[in-house]
C-alpha atoms as a PDB file:
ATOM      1  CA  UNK A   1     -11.446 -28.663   8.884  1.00  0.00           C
ATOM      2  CA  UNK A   2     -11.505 -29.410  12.190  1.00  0.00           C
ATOM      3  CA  UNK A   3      -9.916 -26.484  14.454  1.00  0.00           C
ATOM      4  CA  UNK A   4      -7.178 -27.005  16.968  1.00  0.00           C
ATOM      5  CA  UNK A   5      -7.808 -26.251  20.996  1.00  0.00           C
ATOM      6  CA  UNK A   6      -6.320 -25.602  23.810  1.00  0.00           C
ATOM      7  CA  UNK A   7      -7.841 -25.916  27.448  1.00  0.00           C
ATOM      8  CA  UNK A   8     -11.135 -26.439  25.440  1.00  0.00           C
ATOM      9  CA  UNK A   9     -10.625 -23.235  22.977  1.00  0.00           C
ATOM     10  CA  UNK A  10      -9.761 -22.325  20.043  1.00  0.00           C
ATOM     11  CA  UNK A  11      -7.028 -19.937  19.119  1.00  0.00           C
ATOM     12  CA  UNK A  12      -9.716 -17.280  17.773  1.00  0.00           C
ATOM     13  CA  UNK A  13     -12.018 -17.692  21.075  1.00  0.00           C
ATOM     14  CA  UNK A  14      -8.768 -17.584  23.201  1.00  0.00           C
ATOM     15  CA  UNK A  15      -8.016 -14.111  21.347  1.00  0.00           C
ATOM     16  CA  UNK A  16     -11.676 -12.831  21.997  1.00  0.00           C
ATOM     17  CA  UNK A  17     -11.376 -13.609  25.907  1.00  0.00           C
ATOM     18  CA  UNK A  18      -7.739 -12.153  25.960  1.00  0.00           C
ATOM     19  CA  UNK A  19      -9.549  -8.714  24.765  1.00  0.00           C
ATOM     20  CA  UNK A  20     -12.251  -8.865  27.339  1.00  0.00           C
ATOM     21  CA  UNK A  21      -9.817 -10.068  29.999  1.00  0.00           C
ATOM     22  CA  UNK A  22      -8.046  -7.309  29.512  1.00  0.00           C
ATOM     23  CA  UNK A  23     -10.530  -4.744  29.411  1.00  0.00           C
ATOM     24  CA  UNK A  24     -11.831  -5.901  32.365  1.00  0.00           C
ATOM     25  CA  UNK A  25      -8.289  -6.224  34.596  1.00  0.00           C
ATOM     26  CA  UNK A  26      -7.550  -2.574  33.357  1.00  0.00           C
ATOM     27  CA  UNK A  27     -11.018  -1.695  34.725  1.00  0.00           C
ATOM     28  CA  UNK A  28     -10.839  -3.026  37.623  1.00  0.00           C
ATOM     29  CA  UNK A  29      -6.749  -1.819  37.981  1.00  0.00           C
ATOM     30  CA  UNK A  30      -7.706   1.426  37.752  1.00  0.00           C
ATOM     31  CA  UNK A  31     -10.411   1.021  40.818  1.00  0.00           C
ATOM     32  CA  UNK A  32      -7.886  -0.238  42.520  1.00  0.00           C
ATOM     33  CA  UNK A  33      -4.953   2.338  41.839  1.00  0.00           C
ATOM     34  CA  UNK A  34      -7.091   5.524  42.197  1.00  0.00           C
ATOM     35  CA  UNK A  35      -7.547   4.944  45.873  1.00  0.00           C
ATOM     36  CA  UNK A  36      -3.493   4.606  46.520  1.00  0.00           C
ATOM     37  CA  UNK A  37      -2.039   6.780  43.771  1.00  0.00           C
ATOM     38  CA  UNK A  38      -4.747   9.498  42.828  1.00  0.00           C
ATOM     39  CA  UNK A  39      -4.270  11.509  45.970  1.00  0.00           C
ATOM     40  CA  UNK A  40      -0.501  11.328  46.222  1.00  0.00           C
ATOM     41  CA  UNK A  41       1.172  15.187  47.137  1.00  0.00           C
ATOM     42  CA  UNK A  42       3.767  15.808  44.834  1.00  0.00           C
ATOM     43  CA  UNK A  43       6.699  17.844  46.499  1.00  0.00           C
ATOM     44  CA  UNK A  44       9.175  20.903  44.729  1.00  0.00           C
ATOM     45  CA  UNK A  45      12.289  19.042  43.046  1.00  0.00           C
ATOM     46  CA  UNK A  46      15.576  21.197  44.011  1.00  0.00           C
ATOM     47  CA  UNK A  47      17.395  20.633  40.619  1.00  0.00           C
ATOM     48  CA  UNK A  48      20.679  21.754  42.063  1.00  0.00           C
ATOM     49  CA  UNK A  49      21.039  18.331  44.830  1.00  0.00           C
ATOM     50  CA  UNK A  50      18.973  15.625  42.562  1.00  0.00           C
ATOM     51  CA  UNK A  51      20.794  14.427  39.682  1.00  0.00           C
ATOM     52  CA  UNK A  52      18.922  13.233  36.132  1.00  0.00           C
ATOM     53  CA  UNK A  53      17.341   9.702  37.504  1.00  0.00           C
ATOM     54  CA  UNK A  54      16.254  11.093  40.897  1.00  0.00           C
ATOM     55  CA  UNK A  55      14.616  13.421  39.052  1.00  0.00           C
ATOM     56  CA  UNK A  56      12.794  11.303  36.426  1.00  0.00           C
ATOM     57  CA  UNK A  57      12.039   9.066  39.544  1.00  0.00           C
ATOM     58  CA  UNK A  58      10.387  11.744  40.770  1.00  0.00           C
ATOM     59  CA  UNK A  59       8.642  12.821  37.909  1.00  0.00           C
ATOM     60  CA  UNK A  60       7.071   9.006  37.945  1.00  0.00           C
ATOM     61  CA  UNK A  61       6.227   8.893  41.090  1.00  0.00           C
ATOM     62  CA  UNK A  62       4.463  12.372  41.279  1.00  0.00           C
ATOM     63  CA  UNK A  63       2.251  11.746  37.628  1.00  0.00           C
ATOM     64  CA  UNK A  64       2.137   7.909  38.733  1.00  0.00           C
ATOM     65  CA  UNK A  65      -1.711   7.636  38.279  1.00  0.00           C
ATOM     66  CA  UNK A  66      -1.940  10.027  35.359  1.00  0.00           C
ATOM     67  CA  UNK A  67       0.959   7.842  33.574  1.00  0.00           C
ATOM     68  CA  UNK A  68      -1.328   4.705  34.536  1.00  0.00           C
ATOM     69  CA  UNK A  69      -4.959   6.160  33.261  1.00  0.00           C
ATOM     70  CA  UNK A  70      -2.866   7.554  30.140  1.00  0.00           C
ATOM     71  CA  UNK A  71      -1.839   3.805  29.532  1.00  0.00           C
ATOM     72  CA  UNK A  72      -4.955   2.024  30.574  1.00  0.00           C
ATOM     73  CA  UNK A  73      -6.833   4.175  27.703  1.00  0.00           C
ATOM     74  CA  UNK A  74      -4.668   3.153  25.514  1.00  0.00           C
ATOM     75  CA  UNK A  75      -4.986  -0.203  26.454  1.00  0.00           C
ATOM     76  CA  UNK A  76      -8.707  -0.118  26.414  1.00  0.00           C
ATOM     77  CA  UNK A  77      -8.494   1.014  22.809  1.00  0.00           C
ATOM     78  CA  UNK A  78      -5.991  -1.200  21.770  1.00  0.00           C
ATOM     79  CA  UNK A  79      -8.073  -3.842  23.044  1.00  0.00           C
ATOM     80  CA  UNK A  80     -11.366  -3.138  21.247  1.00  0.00           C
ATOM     81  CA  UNK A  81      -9.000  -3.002  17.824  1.00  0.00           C
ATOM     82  CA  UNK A  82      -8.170  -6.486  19.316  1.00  0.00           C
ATOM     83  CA  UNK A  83     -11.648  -7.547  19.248  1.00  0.00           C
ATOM     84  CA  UNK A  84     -12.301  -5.708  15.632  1.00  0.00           C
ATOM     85  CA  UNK A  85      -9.152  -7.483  14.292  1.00  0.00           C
ATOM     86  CA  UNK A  86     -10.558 -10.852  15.840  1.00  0.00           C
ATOM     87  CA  UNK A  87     -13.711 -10.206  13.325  1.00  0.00           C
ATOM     88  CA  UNK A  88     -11.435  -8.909  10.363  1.00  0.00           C
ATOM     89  CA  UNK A  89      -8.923 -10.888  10.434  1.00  0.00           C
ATOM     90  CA  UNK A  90      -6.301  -8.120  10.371  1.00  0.00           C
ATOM     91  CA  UNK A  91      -2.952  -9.818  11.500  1.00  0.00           C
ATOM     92  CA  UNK A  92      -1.381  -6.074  11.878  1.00  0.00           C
ATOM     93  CA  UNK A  93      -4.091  -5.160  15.333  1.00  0.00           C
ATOM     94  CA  UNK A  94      -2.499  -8.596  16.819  1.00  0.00           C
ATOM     95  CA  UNK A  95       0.572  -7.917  16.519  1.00  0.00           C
ATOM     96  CA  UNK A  96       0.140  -4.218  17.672  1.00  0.00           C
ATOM     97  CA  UNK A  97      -2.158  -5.670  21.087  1.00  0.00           C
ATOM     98  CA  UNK A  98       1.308  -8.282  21.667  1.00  0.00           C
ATOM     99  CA  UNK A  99       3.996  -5.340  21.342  1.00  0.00           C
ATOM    100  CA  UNK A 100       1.757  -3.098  23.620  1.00  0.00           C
ATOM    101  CA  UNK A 101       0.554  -5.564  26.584  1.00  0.00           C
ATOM    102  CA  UNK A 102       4.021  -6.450  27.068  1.00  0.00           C
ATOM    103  CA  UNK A 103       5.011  -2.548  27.479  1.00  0.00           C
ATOM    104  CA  UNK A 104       2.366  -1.501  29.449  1.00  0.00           C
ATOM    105  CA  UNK A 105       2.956  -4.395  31.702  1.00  0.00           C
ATOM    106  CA  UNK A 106       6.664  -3.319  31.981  1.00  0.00           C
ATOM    107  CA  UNK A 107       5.663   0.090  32.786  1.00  0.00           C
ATOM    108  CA  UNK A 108       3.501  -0.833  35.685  1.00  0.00           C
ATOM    109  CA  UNK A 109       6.133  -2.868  36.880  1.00  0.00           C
ATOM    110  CA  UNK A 110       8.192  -0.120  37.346  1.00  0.00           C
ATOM    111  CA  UNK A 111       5.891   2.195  38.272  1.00  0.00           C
ATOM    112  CA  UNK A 112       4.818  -0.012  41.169  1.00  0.00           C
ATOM    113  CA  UNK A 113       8.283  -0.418  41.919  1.00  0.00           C
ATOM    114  CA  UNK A 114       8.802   3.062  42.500  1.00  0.00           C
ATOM    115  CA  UNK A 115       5.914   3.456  44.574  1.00  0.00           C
ATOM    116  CA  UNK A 116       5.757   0.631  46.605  1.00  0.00           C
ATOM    117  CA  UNK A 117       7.738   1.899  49.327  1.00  0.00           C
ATOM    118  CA  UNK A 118       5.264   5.337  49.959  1.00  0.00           C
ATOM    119  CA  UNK A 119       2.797   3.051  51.414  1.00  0.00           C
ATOM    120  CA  UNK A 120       3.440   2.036  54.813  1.00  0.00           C
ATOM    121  CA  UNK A 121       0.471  -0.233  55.076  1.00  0.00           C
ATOM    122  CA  UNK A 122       1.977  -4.326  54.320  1.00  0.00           C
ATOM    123  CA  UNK A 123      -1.448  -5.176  53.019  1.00  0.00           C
ATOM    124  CA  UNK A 124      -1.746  -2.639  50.073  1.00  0.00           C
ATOM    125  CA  UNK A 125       1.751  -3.706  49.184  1.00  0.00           C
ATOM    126  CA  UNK A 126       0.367  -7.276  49.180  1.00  0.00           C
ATOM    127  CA  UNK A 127      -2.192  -6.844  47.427  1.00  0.00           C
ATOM    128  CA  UNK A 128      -0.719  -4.413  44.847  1.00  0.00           C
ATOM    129  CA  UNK A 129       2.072  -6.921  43.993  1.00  0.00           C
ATOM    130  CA  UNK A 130      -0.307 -10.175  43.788  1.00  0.00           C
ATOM    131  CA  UNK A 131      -2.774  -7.843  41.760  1.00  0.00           C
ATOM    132  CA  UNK A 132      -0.128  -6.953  39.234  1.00  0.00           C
ATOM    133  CA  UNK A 133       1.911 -10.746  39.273  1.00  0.00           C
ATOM    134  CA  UNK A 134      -1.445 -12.546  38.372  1.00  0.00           C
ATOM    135  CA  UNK A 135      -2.422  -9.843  35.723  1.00  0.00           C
ATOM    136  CA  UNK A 136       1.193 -10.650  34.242  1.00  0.00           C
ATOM    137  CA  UNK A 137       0.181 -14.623  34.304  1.00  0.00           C
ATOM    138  CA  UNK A 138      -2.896 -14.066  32.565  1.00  0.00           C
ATOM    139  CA  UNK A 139      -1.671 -12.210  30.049  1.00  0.00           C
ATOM    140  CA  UNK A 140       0.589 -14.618  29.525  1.00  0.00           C
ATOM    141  CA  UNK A 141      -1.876 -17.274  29.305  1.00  0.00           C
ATOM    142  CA  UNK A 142      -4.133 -15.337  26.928  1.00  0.00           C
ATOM    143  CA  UNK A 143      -1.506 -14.448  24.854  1.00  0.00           C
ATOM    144  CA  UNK A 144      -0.248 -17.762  23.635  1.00  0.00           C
ATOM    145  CA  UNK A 145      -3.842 -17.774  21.810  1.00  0.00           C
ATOM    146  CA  UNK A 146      -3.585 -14.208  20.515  1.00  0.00           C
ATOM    147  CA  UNK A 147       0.169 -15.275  19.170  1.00  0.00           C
ATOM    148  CA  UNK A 148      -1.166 -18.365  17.611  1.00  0.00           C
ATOM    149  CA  UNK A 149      -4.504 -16.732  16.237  1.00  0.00           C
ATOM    150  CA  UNK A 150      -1.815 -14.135  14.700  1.00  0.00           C
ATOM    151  CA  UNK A 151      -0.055 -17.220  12.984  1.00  0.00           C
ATOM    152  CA  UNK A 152      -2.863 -18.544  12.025  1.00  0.00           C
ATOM    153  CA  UNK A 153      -4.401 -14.765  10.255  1.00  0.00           C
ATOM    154  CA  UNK A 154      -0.826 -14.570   8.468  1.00  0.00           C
ATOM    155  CA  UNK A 155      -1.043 -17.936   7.059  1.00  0.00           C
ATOM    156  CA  UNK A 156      -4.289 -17.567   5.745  1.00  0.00           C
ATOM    157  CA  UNK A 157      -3.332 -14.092   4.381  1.00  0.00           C
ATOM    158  CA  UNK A 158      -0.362 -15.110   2.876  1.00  0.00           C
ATOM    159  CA  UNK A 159      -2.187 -18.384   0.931  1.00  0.00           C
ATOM    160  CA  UNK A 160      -5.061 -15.677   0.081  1.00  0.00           C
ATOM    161  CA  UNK A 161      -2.523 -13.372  -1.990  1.00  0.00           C
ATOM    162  CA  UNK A 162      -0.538 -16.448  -3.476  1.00  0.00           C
ATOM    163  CA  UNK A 163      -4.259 -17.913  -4.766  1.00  0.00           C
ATOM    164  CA  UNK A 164      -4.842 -14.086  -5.854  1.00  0.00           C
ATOM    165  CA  UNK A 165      -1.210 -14.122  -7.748  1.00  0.00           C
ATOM    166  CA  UNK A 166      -1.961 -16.791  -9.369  1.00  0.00           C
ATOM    167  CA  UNK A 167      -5.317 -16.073 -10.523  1.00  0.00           C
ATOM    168  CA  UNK A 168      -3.878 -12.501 -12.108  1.00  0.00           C
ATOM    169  CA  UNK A 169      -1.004 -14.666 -13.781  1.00  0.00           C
ATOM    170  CA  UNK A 170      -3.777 -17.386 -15.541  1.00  0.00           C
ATOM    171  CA  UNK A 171      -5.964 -14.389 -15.947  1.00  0.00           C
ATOM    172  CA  UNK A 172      -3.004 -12.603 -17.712  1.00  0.00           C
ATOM    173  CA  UNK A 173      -2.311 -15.798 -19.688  1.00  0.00           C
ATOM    174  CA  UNK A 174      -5.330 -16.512 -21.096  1.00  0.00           C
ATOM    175  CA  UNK A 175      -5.850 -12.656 -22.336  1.00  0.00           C
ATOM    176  CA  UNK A 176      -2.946 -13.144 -23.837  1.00  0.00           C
ATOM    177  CA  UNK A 177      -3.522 -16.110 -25.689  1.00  0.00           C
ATOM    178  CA  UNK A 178      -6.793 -15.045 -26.629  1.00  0.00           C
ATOM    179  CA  UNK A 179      -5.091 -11.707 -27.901  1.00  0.00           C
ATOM    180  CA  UNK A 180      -2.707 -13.840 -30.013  1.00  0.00           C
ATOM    181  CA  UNK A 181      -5.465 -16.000 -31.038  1.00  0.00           C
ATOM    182  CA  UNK A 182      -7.205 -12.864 -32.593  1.00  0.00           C
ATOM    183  CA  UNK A 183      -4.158 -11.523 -34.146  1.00  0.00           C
ATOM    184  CA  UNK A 184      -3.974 -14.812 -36.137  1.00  0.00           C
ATOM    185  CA  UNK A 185      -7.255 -15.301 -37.169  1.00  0.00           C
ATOM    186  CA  UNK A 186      -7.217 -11.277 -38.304  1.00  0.00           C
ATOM    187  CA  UNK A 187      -4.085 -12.415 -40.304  1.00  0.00           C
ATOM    188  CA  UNK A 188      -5.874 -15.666 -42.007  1.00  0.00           C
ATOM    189  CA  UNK A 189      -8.622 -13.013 -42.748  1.00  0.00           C
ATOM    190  CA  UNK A 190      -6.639 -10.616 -44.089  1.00  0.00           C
ATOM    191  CA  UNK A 191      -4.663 -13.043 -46.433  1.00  0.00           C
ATOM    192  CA  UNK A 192      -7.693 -14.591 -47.290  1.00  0.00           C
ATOM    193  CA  UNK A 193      -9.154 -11.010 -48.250  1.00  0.00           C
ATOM    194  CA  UNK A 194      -6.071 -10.116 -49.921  1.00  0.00           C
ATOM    195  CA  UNK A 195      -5.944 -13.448 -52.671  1.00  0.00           C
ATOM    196  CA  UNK A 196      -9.726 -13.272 -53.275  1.00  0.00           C
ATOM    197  CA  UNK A 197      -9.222  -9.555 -54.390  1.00  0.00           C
ATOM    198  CA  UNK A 198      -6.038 -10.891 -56.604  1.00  0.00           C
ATOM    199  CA  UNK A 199      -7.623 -13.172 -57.804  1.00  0.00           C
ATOM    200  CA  UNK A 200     -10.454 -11.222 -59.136  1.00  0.00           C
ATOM    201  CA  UNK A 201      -8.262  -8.619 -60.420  1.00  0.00           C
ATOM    202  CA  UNK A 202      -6.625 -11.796 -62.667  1.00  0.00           C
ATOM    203  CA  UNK A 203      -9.986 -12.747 -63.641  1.00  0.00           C
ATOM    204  CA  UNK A 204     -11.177  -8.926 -64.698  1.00  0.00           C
ATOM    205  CA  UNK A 205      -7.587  -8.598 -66.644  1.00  0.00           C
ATOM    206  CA  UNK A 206      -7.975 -11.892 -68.415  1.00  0.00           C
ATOM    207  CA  UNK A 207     -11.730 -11.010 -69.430  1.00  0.00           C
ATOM    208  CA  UNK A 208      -9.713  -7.373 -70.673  1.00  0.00           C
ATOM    209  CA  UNK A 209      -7.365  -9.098 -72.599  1.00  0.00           C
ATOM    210  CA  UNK A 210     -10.018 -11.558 -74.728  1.00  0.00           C
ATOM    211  CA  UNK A 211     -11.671  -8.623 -75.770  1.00  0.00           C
END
């Protein structure tokens, strides 16, 4: 059976490139981030004139690149299950890569949001905000495949277990019928052995009796 494609792919070679796309864009992301955000000074927080968010603002902005190399590992990992679950089939890794690209995405947004304004260079803003707006449009491109590679697992899964069902039901079926099959022909036996030892207990009390 012919496979569908889109843009000359398939929904399981879509789902590979998704993987490596993303590997690589977190790769190179982190290049990228490292020079702006790994050498940031984090100043004292006064508790008593900073209320709750300007503190956990704070707290992002000072462990902004740990937060993102944290994340990116992840990532990484989660995308290499990607690529295992590609080769499996295991519907559960593609769901888990969907749910997680569109949190980690959500998390840079903010991140970068938070940071934008401690660089006073326009470029690096620039560039930091088309970096992370076409990383969000690729993802989004990639992940129609994963979502309908996902479909695709799930349907095959679900046919595989009602085909397995239904094989344990005729299997189940059949040992019965052969069971009650055997429990008849033991009873014709039986019967059978029963009247031929009457019958030969008539036949010795006859020959008893002439004498």
């Amino acid at each position: 059976m012919k496979q569908q494609q889109w843009c000359g792919m398939t929904a399981k070679m879509g789902t590979v490139l998704a993987g490596v796309f993303t590997i690589m864009a977190v790769h190179m992301y982190l290049i990228f981030e490292h020079n702006h955000l790994g050498h940031g000074n984090c100043t004292e927080i006064t508790l008593k004139h900073e209320n709750a968010s300007d503190i956990i603002n704070h707290f992002i902005i000072c462990w902004s690149f740990k937060i993102v190399l944290f994340l990116s590992f992840i990532t990484i990992v989660i995308s290499c299950f990607l690529l295992y679950s590609v080769y499996a089939q295991i519907f559960r890794g593609l769901v888990i890569y969907v749910a997680w690209i569109f949190f980690y995405e959500t998390v840079n947004l903010v991140i970068q949001i938070l940071t934008n304004d401690d660089f006073s260079v326009t470029e690096v803003r620039i560039m930091r905000w088309f970096g992370l707006v076409s990383r969000t449009v690729m993802h989004c491109f990639w992940m129609f495949f994963v979502i309908n590679y996902a479909h695709i697992t799930y349907k095959n899964q679900s046919q595989g277990n009602i085909i397995s069902y239904k094989r344990r039901i005729s299997t189940a079926v059949a040992l019965h019928s052969r069971n009650k099959r055997l429990s008849v022909l033991s009873g014709l036996s039986g019967s059978h052995l029963e009247s031929q030892r009457f019958g030969r207990q008539r036949r010795c009390s006859g020959k008893t009796s002439i004498k």
